[in-house]
N, C-alpha and C. Protein backbone atom coordinates (compact mmCIF):
# COMPACT_ATOMS: atom_id res chain seq x y z
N UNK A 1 67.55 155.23 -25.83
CA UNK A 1 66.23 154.95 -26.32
C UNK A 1 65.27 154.64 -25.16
N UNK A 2 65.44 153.43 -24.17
CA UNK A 2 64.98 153.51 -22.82
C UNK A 2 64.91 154.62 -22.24
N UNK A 3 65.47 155.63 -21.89
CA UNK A 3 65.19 156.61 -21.47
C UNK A 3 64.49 157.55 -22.26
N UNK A 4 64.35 157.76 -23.81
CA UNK A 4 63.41 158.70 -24.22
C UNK A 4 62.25 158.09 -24.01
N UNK A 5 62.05 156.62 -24.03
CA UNK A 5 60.64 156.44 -23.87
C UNK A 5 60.15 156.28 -21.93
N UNK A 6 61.02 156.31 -21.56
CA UNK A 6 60.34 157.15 -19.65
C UNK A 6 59.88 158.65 -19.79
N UNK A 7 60.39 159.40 -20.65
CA UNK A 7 60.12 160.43 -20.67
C UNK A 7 59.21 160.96 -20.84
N UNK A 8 58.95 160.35 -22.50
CA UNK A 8 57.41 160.51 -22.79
C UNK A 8 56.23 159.85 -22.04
N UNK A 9 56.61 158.75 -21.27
CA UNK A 9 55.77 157.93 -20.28
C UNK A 9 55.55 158.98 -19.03
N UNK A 10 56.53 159.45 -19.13
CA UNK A 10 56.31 160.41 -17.53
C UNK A 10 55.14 162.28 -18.09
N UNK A 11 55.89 162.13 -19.97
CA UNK A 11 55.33 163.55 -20.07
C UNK A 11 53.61 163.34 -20.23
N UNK A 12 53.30 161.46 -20.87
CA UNK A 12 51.79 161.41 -21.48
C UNK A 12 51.31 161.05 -19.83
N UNK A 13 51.59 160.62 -18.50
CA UNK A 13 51.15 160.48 -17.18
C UNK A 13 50.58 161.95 -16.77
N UNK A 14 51.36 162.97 -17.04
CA UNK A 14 51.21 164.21 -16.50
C UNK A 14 50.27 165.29 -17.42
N UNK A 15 50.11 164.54 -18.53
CA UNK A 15 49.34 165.33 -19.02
C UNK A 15 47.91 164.77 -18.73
N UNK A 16 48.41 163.14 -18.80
CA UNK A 16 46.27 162.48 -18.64
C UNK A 16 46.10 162.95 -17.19
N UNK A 17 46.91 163.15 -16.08
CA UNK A 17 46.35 163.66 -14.65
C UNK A 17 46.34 164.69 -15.01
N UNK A 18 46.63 165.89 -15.82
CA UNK A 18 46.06 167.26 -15.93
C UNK A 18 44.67 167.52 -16.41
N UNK A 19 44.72 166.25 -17.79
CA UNK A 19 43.35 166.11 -18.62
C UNK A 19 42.34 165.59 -17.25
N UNK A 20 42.37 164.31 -16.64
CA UNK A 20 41.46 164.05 -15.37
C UNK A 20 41.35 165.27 -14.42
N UNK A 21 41.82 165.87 -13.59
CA UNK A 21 41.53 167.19 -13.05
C UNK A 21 40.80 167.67 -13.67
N UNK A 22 40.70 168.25 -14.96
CA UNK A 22 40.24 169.18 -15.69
C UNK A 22 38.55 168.76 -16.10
N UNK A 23 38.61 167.36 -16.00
CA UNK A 23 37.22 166.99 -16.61
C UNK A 23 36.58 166.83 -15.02
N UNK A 24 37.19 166.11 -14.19
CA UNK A 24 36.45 166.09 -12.91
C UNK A 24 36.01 167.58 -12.28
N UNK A 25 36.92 168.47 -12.79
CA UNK A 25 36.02 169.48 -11.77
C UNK A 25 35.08 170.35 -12.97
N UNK A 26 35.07 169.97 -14.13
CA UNK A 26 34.25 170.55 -15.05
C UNK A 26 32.53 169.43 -14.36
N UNK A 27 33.24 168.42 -14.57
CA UNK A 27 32.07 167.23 -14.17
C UNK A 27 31.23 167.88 -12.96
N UNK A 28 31.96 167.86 -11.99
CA UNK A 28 31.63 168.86 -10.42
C UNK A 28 30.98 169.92 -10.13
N UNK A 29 31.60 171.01 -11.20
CA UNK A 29 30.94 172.20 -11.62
C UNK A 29 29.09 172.05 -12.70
N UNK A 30 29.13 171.17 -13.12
CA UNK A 30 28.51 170.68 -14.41
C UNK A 30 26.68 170.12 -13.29
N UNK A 31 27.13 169.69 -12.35
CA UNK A 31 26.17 169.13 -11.87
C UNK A 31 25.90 169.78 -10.88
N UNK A 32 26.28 170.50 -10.09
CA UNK A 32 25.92 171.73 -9.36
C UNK A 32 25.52 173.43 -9.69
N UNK A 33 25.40 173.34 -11.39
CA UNK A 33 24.65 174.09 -12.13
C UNK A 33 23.52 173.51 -12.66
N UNK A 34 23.59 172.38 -12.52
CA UNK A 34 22.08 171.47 -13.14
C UNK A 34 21.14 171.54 -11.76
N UNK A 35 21.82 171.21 -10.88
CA UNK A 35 20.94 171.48 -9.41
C UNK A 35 20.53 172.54 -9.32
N UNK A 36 21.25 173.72 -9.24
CA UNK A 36 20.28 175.26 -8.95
C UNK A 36 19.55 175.42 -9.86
N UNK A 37 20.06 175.10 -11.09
CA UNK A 37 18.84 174.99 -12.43
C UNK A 37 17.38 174.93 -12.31
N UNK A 38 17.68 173.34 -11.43
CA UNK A 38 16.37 172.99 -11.00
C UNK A 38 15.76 173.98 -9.74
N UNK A 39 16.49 174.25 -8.59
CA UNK A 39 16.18 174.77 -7.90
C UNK A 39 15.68 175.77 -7.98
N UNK A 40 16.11 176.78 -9.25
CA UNK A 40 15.13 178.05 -9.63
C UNK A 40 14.16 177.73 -10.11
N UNK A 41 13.50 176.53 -10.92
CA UNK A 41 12.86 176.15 -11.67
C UNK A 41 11.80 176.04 -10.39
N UNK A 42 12.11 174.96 -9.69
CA UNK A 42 11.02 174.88 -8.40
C UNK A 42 10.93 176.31 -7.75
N UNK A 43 11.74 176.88 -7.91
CA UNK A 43 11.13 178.49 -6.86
C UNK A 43 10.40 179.14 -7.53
N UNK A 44 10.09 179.40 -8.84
CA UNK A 44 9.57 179.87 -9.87
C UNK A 44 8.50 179.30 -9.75
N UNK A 45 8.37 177.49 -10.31
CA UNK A 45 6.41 177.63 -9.74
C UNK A 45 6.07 177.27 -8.46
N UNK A 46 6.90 177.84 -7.54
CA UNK A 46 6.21 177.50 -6.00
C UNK A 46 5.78 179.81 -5.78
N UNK A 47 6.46 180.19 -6.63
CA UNK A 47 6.07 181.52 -6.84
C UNK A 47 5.02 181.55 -7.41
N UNK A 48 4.81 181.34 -8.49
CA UNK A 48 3.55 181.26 -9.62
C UNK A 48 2.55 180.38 -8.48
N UNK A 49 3.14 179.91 -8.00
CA UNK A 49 1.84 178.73 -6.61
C UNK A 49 1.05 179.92 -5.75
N UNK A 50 2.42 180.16 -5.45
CA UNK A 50 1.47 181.38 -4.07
C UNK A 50 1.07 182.39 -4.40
N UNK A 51 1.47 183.33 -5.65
CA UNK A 51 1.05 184.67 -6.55
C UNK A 51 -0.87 183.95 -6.92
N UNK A 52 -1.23 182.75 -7.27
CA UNK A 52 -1.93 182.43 -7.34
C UNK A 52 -2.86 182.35 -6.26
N UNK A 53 -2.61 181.18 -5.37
CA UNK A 53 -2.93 180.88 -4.00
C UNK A 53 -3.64 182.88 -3.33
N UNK A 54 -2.68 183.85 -3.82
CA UNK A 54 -2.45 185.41 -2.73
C UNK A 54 -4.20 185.99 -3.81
N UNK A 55 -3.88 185.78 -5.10
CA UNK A 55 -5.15 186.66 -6.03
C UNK A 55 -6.15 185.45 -6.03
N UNK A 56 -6.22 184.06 -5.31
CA UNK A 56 -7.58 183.84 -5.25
C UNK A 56 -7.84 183.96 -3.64
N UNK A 57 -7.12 184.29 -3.01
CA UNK A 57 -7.86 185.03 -1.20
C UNK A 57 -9.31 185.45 -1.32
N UNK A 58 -9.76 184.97 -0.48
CA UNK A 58 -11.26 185.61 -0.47
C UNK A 58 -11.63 186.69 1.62
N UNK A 59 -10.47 186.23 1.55
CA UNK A 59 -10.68 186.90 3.51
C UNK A 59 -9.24 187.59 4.06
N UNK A 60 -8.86 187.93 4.60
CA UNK A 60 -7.60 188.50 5.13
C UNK A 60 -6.71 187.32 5.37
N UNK A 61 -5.55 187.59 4.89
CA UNK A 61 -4.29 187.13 5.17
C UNK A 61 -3.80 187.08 6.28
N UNK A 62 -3.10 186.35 6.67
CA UNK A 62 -2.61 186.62 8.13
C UNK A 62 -1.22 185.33 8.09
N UNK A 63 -0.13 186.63 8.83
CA UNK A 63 1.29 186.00 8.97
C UNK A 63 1.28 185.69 10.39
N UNK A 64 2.21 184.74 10.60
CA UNK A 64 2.55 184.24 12.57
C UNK A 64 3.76 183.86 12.45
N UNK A 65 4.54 184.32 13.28
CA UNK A 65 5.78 183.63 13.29
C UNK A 65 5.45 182.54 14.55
N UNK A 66 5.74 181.48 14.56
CA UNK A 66 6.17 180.64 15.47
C UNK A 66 7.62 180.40 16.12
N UNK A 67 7.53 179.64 16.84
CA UNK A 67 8.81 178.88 16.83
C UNK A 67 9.65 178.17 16.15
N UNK A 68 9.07 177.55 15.86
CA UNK A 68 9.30 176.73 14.24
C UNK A 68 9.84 177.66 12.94
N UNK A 69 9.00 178.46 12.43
CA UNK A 69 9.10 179.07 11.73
C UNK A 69 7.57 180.18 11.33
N UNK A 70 7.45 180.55 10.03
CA UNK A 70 6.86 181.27 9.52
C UNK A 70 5.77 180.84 8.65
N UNK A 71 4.45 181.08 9.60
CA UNK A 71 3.43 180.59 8.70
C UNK A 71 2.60 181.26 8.55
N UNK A 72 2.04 181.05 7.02
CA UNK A 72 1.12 182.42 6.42
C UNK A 72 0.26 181.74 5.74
N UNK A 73 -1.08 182.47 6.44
CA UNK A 73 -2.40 181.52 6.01
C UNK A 73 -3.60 182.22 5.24
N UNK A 74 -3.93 181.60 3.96
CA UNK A 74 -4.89 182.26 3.32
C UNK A 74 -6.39 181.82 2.91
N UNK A 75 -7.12 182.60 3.32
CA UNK A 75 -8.29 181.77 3.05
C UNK A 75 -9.00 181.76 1.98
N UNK A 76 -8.88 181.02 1.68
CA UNK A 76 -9.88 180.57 0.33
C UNK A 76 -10.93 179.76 -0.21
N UNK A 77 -12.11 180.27 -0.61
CA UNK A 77 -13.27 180.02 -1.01
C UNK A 77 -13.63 178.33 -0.01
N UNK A 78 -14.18 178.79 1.46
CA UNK A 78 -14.53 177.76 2.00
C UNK A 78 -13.45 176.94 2.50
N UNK A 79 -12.28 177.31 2.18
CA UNK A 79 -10.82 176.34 2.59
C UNK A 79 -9.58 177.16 3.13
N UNK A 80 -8.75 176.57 3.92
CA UNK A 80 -7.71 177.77 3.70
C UNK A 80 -6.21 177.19 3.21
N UNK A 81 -5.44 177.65 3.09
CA UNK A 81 -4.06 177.13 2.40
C UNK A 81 -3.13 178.20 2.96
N UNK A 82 -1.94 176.66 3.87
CA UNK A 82 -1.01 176.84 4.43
C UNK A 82 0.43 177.11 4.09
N UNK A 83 0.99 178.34 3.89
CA UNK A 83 2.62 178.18 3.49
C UNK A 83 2.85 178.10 5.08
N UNK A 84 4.39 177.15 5.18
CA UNK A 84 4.85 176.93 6.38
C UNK A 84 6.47 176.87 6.36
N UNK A 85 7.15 178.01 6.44
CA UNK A 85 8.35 177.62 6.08
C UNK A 85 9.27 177.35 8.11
N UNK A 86 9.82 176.21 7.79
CA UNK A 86 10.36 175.52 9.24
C UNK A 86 11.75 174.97 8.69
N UNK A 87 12.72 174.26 9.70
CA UNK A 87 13.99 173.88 9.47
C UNK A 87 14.44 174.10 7.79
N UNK A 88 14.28 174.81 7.23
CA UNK A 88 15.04 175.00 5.96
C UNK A 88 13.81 174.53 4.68
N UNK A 89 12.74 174.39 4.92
CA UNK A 89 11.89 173.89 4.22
C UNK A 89 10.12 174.51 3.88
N UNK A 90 9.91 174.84 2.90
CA UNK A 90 9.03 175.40 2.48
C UNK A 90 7.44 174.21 1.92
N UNK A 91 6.20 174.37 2.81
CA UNK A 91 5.62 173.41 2.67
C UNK A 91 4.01 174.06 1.90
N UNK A 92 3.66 173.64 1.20
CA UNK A 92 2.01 174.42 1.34
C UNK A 92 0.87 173.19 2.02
N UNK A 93 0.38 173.51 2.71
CA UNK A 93 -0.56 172.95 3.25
C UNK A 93 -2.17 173.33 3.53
N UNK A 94 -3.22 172.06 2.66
CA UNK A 94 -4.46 172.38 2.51
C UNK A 94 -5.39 171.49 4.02
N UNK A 95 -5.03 171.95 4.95
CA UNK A 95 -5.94 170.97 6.15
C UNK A 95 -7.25 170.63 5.31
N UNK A 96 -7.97 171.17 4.52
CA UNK A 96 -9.47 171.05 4.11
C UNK A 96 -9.19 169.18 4.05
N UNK A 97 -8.45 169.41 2.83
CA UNK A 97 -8.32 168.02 1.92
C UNK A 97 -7.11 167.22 2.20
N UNK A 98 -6.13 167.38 3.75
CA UNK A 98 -5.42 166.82 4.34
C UNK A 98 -4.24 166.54 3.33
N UNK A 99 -3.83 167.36 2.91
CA UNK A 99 -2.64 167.62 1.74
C UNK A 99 -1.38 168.22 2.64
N UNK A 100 -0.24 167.98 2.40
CA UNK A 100 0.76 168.75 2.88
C UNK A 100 2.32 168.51 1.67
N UNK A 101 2.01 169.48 0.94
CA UNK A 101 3.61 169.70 -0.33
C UNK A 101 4.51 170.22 0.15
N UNK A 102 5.39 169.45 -0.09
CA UNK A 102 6.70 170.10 0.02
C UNK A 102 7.30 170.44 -1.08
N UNK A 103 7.33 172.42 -1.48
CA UNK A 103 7.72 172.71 -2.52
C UNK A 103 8.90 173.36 -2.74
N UNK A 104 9.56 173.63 -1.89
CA UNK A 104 10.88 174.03 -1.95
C UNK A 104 11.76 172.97 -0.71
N UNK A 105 13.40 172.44 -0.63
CA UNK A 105 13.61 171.62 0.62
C UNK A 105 14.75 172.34 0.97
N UNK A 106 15.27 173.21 0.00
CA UNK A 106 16.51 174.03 0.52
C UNK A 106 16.48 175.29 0.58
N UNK A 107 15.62 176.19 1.37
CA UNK A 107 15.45 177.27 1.48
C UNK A 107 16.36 178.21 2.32
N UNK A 108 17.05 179.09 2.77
CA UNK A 108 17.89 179.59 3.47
C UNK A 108 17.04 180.61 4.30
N UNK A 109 16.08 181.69 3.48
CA UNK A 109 15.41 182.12 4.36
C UNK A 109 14.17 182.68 3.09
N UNK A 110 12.85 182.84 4.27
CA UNK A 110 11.52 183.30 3.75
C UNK A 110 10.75 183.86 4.33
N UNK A 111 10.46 185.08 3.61
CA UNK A 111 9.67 186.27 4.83
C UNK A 111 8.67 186.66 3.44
N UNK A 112 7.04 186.64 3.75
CA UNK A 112 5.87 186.96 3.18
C UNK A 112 5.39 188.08 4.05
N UNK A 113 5.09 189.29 3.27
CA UNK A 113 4.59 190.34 4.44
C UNK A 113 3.69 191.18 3.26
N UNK A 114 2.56 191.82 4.17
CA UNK A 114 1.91 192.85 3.36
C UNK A 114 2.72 193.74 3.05
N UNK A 115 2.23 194.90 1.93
CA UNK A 115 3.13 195.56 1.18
C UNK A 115 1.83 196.98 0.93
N UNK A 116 1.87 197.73 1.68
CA UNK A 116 0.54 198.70 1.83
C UNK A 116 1.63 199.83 0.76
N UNK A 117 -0.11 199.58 -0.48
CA UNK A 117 0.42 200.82 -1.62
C UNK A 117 -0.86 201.53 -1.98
N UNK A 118 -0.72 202.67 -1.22
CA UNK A 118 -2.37 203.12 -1.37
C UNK A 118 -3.02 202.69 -0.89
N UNK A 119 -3.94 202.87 -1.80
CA UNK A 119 -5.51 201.84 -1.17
C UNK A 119 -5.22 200.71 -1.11
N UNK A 120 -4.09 199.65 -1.79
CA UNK A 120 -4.26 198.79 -2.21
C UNK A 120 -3.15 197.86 -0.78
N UNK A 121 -3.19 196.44 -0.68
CA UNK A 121 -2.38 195.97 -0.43
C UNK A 121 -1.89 194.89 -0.86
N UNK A 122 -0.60 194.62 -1.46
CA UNK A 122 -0.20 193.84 -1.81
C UNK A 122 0.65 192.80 -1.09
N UNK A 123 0.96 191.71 -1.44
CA UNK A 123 1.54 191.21 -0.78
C UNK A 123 3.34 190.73 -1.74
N UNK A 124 4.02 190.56 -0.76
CA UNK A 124 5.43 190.25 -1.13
C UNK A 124 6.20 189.35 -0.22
N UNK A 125 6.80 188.33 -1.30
CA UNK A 125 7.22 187.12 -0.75
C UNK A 125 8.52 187.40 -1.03
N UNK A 126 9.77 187.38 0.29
CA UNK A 126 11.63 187.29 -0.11
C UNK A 126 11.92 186.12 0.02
N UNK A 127 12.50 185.28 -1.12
CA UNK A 127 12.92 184.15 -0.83
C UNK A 127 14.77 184.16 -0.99
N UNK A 128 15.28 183.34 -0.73
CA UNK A 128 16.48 182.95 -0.44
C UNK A 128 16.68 181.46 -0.47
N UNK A 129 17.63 180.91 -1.44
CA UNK A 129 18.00 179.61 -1.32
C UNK A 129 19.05 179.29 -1.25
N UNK A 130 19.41 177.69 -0.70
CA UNK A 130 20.75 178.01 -0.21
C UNK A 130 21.67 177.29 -1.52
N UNK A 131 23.02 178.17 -1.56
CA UNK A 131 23.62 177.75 -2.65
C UNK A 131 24.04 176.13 -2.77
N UNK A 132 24.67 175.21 -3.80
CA UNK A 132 25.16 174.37 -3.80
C UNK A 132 26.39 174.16 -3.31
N UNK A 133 27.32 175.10 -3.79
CA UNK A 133 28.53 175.55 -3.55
C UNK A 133 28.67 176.30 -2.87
N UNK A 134 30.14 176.48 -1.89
CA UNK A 134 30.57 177.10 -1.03
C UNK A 134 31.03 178.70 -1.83
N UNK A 135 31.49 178.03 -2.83
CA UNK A 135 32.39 179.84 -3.69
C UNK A 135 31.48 180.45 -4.57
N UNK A 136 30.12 179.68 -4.33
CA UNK A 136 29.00 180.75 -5.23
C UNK A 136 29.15 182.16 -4.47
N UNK A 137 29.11 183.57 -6.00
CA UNK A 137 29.47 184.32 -5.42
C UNK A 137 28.11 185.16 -5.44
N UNK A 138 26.90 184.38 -6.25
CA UNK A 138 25.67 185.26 -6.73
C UNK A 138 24.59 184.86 -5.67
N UNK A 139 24.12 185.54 -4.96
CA UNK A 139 23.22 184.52 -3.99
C UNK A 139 22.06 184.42 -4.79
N UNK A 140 20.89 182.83 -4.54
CA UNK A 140 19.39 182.81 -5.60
C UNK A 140 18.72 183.79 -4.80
N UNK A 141 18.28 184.63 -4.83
CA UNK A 141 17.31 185.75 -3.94
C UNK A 141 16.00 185.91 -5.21
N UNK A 142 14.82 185.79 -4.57
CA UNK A 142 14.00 185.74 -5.55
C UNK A 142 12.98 186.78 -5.00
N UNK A 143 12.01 187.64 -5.32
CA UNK A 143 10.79 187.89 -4.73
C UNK A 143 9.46 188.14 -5.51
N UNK A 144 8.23 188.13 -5.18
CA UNK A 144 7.30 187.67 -5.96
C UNK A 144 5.88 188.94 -5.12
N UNK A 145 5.53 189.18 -6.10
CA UNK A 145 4.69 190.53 -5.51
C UNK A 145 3.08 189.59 -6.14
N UNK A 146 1.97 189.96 -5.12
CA UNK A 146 0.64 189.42 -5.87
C UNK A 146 -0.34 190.71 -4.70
N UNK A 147 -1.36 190.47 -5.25
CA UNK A 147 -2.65 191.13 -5.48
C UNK A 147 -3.81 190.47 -4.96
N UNK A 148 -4.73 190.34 -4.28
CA UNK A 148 -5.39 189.79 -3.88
C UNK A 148 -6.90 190.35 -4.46
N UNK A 149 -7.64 189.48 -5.08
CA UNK A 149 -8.74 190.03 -5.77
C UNK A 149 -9.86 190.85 -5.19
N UNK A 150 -9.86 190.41 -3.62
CA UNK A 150 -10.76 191.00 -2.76
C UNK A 150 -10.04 191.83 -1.66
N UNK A 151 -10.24 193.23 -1.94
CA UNK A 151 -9.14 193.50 -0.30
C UNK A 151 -9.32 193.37 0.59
C-alpha cells in the first residue's frame, strides 16, 4: 500500500511538472505575441503619421544619410518635420515647436526613398522591426507608399 501510494506521488509530481512547462511556455509565448501586437499597432500609426506628414509637403523632400543614421525632412506649411531613424530608433521631430517623438524604439532597419512613377513621385517607406523572439520565423516588414499633394 506504501508503495502504491509513492507511485502515484511520483506519477501526480510528473505530471504537475509537465502541466507547469506547458503553461510557462504558453505564458512566454502569450506575451511575446501581445508585444509585436503592439508593435504593429505602433508601426501602423507611425505609417498613417508619415503617409500624412508625405501628402501635406508643401516643398521638396529631401533624404541624408548621416552617420547616425537616416534622416528625411519635409517641409511643411511654414514648418518642417523630422523623421530620424538612429541606434535602432525611429523619432519624428518638429524643430518649429521644439517637439521630438519617439514613435517606433525597436526598429531593425528604415529606408524612405522617392519612388519616380511617371510624372508623378511618390514616396516609399521599408520598415523592418526587430522580432521578440529568436525562432520567429515571419519577419514584421512593413511598407507604406504616399503622395505628396504638391509635386
Amino acid at each position: 500500500m506504501l508503495i502504491e501510494c509513492m507511485v502515484y506521488i511520483a506519477v501526480f509530481a510528473i505530471l504537475l511538472g509537465i502541466g507547469f512547462a506547458a503553461f510557462y511556455f504558453s505564458w512566454d509565448h502569450t506575451r511575446a505575441l501581445i508585444g509585436t501586437t503592439d508593435e504593429i499597432a505602433s508601426a501602423l500609426h507611425a505609417g498613417e503619421r508619415w503617409r500624412a506628414d508625405v501628402r501635406g509637403a508643401t516643398g521638396k523632400i529631401s533624404v541624408e544619410m548621416t552617420t547616425s543614421g537616416e534622416v528625411v525632412r519635409i517641409p511643411e506649411a511654414g514648418k518642417e518635420i523630422i523623421y530620424r531613424f538612429a541606434s535602432g530608433e525611429l523619432r519624428r521631430e518638429s524643430p518649429a515647436a521644439n517637439i521630438s517623438q519617439l514613435l517606433l524604439p525597436r526598429v531593425k532597419a528604415s529606408q524612405m526613398a522617392a519612388d519616380a512613377r511617371g510624372p508623378v513621385t511618390a514616396w516609399r517607406w521599408e520598415l523592418e522591426l526587430k522580432e521578440h523572439r529568436r525562432e520567429t520565423l515571419l519577419p514584421l516588414l512593413f511598407t507604406f507608399a504616399a503622395v505628396p499633394k504638391q509635386p
